[in-house]
Protein backbone atom coordinates (compact mmCIF):
# COMPACT_ATOMS: atom_id res chain seq x y z
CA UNK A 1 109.23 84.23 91.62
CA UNK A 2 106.47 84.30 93.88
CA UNK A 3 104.04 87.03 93.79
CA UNK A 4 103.24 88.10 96.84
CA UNK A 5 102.79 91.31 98.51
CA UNK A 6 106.62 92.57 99.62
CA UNK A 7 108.59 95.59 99.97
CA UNK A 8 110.88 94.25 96.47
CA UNK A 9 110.32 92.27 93.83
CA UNK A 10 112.29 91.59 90.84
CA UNK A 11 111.65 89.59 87.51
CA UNK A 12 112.95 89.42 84.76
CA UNK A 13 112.04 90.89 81.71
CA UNK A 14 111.27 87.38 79.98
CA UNK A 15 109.39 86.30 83.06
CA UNK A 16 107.13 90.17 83.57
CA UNK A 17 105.96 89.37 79.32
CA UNK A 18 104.73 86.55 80.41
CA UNK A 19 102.97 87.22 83.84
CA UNK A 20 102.28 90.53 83.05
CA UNK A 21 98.72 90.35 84.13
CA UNK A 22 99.60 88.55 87.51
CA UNK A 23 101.76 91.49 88.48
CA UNK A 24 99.58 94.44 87.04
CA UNK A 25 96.80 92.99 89.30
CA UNK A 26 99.62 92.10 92.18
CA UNK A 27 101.14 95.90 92.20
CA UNK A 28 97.51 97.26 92.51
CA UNK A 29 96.87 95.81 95.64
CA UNK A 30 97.33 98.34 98.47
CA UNK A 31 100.24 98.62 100.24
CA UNK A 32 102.17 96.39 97.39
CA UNK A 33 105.67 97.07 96.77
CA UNK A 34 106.92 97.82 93.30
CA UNK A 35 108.43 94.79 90.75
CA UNK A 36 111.61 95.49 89.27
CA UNK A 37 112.16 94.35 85.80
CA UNK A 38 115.61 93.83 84.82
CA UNK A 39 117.46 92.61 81.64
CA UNK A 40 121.01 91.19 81.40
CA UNK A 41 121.13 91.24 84.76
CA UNK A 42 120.67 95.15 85.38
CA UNK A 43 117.19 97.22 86.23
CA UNK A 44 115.58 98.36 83.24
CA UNK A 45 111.90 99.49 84.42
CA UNK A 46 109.83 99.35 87.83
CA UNK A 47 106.40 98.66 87.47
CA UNK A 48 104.02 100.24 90.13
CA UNK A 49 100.66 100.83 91.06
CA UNK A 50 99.30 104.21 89.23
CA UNK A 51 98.57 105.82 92.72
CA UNK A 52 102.26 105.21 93.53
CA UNK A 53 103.14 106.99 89.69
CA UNK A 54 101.22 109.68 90.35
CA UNK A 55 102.35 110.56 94.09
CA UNK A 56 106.05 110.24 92.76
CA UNK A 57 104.94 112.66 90.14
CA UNK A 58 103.48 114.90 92.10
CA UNK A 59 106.25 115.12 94.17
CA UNK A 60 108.78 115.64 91.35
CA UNK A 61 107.01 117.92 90.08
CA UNK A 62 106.39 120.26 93.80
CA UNK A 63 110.20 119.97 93.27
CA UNK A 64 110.70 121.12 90.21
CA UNK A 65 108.41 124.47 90.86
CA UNK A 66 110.33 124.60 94.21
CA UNK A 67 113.38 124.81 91.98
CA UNK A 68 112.17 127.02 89.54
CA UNK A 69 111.25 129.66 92.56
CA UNK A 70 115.21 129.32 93.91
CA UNK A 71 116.29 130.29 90.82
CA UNK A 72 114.22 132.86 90.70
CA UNK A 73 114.67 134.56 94.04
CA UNK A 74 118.05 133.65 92.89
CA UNK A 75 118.50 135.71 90.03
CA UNK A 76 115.95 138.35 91.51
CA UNK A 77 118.25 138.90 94.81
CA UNK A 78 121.06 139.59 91.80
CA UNK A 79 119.30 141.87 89.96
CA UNK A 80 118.23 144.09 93.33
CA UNK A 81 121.94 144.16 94.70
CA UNK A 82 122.96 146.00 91.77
């Protein structure tokens, strides 16, 4: 595989032991893709930048609170109707 900046990447799990420090410093370029890291054949992980973790975070979490209020409004709609 060769490491270059790109929308997708894959390597095997074998092959990301090995060059693990080529594709730390490759995903924390800006604007680098993620590297998939499979084994047998299937996806196992995805290695990405941290800014990347934390904005996919972030959002999972706005969604999860987002969620939480449904509910809530949810159950409170339920409780007034009564």
């Amino acid at each position: 595989m060769n490491i270059t900046t790109s929308d997708e990447r894959t390597v095997t799990a074998e092959e990301a032991r090995s060059r693990l420090s080529e594709l730390l410093e490759s995903v924390s370029q800006e604007d680098a893709g993620p590297v998939t890291i499979t084994a047998d054949g299937k996806p196992v992980a995805v290695l990405v930048s941290s800014d990347v973790y934390e904005a996919l975070w972030e959002a999972r979490m706005e969604k999860d609170v987002g969620e939480i209020f449904a509910e809530f409004d949810e159950v409170n709609r339920s409780l007034t109707d009564k």
